[in-house]
C-alpha atoms as a PDB file:
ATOM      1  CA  UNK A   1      80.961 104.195  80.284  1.00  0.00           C
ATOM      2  CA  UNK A   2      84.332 105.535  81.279  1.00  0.00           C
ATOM      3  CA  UNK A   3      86.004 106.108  84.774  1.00  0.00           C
ATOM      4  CA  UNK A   4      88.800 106.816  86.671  1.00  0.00           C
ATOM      5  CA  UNK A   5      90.044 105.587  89.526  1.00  0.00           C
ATOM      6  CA  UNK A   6      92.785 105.133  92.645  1.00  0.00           C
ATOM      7  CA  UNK A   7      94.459 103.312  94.991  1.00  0.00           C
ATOM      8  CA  UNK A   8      97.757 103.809  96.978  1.00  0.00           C
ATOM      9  CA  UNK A   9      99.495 101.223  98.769  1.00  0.00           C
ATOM     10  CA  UNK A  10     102.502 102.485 101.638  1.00  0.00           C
ATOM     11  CA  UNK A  11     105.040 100.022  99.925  1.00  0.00           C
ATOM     12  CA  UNK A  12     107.604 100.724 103.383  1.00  0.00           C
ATOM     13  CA  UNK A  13     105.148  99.856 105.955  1.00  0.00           C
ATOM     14  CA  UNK A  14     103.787  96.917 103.424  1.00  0.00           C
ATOM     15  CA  UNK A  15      99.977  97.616 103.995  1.00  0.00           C
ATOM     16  CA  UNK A  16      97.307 100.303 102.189  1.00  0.00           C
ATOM     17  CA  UNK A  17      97.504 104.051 102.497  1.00  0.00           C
ATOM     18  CA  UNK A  18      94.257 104.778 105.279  1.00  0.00           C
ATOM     19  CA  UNK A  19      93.750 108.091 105.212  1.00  0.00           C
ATOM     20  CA  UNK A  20      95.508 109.976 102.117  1.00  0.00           C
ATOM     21  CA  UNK A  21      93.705 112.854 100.614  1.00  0.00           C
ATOM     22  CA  UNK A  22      93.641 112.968  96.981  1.00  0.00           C
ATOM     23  CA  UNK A  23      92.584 115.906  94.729  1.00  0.00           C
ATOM     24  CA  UNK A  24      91.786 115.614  91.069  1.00  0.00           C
ATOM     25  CA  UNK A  25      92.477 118.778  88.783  1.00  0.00           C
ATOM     26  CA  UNK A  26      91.068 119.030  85.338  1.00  0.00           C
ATOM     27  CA  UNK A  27      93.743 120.551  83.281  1.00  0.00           C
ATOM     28  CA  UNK A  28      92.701 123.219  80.577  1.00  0.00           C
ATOM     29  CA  UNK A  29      94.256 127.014  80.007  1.00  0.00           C
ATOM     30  CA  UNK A  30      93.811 126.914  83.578  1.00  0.00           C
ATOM     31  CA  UNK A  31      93.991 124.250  86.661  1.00  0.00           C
ATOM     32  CA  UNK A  32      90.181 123.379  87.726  1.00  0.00           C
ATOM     33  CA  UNK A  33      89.717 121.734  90.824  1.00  0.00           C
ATOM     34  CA  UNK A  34      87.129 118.695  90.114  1.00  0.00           C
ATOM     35  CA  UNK A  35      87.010 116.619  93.729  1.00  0.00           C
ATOM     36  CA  UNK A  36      88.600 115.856  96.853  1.00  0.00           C
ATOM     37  CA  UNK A  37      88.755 112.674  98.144  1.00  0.00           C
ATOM     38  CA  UNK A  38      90.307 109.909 101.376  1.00  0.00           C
ATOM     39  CA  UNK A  39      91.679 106.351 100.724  1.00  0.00           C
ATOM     40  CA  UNK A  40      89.820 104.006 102.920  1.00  0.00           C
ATOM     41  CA  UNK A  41      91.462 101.299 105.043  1.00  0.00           C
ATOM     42  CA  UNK A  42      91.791  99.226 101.504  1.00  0.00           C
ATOM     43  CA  UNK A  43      93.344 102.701 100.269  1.00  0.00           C
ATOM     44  CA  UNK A  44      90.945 103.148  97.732  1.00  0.00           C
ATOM     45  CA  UNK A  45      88.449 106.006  96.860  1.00  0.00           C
ATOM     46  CA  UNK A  46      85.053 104.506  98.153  1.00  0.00           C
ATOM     47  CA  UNK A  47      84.339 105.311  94.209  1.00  0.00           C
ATOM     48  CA  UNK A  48      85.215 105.804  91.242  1.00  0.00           C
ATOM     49  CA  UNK A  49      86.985 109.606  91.221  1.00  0.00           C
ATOM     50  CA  UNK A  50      85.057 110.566  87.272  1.00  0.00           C
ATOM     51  CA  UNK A  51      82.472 108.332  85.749  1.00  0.00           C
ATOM     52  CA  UNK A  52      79.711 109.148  83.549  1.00  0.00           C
ATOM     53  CA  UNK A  53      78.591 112.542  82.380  1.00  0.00           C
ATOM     54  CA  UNK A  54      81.955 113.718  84.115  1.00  0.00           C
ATOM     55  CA  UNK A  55      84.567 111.502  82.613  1.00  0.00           C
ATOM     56  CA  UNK A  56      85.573 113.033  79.688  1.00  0.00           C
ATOM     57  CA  UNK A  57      88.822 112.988  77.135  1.00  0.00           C
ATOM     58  CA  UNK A  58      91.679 115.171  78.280  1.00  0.00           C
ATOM     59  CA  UNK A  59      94.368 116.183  80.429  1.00  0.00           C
ATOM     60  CA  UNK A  60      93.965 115.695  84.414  1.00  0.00           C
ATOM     61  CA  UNK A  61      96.154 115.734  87.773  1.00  0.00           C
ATOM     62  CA  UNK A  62      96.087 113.852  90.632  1.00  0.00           C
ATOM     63  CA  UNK A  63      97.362 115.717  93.856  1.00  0.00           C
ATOM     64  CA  UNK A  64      98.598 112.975  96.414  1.00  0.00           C
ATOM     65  CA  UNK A  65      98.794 114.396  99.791  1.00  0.00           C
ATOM     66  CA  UNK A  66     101.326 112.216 100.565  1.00  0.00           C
ATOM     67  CA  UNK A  67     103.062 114.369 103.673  1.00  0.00           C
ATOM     68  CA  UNK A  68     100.883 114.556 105.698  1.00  0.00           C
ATOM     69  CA  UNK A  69      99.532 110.412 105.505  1.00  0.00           C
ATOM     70  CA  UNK A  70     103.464 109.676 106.004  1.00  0.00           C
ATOM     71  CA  UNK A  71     103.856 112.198 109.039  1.00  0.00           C
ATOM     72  CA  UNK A  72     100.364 110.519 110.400  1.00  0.00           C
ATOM     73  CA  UNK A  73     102.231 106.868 110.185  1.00  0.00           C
ATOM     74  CA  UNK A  74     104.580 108.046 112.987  1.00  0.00           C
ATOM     75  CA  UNK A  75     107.278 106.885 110.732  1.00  0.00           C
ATOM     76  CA  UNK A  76     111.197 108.729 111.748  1.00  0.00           C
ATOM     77  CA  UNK A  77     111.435 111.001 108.910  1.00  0.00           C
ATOM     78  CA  UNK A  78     113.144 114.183 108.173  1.00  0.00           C
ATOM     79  CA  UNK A  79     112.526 117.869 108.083  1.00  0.00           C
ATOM     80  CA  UNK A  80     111.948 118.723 105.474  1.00  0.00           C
ATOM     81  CA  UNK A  81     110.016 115.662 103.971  1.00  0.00           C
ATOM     82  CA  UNK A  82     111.807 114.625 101.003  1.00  0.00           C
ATOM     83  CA  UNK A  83     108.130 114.112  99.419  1.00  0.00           C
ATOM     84  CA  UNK A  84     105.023 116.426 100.291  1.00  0.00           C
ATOM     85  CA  UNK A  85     102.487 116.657  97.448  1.00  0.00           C
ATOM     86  CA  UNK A  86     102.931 114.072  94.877  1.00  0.00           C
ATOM     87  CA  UNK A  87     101.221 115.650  91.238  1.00  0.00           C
ATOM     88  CA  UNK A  88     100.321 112.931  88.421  1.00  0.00           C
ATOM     89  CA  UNK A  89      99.675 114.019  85.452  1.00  0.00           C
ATOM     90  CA  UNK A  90      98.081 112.092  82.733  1.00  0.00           C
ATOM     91  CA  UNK A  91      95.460 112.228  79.563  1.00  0.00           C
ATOM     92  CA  UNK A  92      92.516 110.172  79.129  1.00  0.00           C
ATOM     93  CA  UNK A  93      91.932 109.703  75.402  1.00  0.00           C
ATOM     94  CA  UNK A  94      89.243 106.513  75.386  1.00  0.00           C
ATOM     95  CA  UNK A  95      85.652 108.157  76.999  1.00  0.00           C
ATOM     96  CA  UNK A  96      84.740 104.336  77.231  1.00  0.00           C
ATOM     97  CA  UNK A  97      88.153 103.284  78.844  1.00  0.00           C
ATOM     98  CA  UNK A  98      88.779 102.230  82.363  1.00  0.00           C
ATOM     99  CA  UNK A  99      91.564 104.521  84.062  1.00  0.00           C
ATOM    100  CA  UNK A 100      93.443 103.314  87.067  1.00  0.00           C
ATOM    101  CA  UNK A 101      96.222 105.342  88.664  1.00  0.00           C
ATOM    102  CA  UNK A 102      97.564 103.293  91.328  1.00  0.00           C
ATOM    103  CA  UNK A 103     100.449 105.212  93.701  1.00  0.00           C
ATOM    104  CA  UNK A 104     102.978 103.108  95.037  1.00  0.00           C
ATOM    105  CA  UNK A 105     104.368 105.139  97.796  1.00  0.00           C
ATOM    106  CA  UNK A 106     107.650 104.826 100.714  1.00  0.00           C
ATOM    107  CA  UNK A 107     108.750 108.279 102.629  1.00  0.00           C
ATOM    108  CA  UNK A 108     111.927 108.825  99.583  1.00  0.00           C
ATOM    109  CA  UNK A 109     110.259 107.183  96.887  1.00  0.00           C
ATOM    110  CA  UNK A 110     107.059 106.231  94.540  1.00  0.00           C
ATOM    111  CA  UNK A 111     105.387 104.586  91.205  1.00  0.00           C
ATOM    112  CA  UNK A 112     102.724 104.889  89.176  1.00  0.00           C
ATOM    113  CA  UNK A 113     101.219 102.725  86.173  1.00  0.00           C
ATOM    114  CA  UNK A 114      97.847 102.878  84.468  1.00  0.00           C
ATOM    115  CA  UNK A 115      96.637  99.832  86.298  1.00  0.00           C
ATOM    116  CA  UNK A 116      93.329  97.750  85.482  1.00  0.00           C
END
């Protein structure tokens, strides 16, 4: 079985990203809103974000809410933030493959891979 899942780690304070929301879009003819999830204090998803019945070939966003975890760090940062909403978009083209989108994140920067 398939899945898909996060993490994001605050590369400027050196430590996980507690308390990030994260929305996953399916994306069709139209933008469907699939789930909403928080990192945890490891700044993962307590579980995998698709898996099973639901993880299925085809094109999906991530929505990193990335504003408002930096403004919650306390961190001196400018108005307006240079980064808000961070979308990823990718495709998942093995149903039996294990998708990791990792987000590498600083208040004027960030990185993604497909992780393992």
């Amino acid at each position: 079985m398939g899945r898909l899942t996060t993490h994001v780690l605050d590369t400027a304070l050196g430590k996980p990203a507690q308390g990030l929301k994260i929305e996953l879009w399916s994306l069709g003819a139209e933008a469907v809103h699939v789930s909403t999830h928080v990192t945890n204090s490891d700044g993962r998803v307590d579980g995998p974000l698709l898996q099973g019945d639901a993880f299925k070939c085809g094109s999906y966003e991530l929505r990193f809410h990335a504003g408002d975890y930096l403004k919650a760090t306390g961190q001196p940062l400018p108005e307006p933030l240079f980064l808000d909403i961070i979308p990823i978009r990718f495709g998942i083209a093995e149903e039996d493959g294990h998708y990791h989108v990792p987000l590498l994140l600083s208040p004027f920067g960030y990185s993604t891979y497909r992780g393992s």
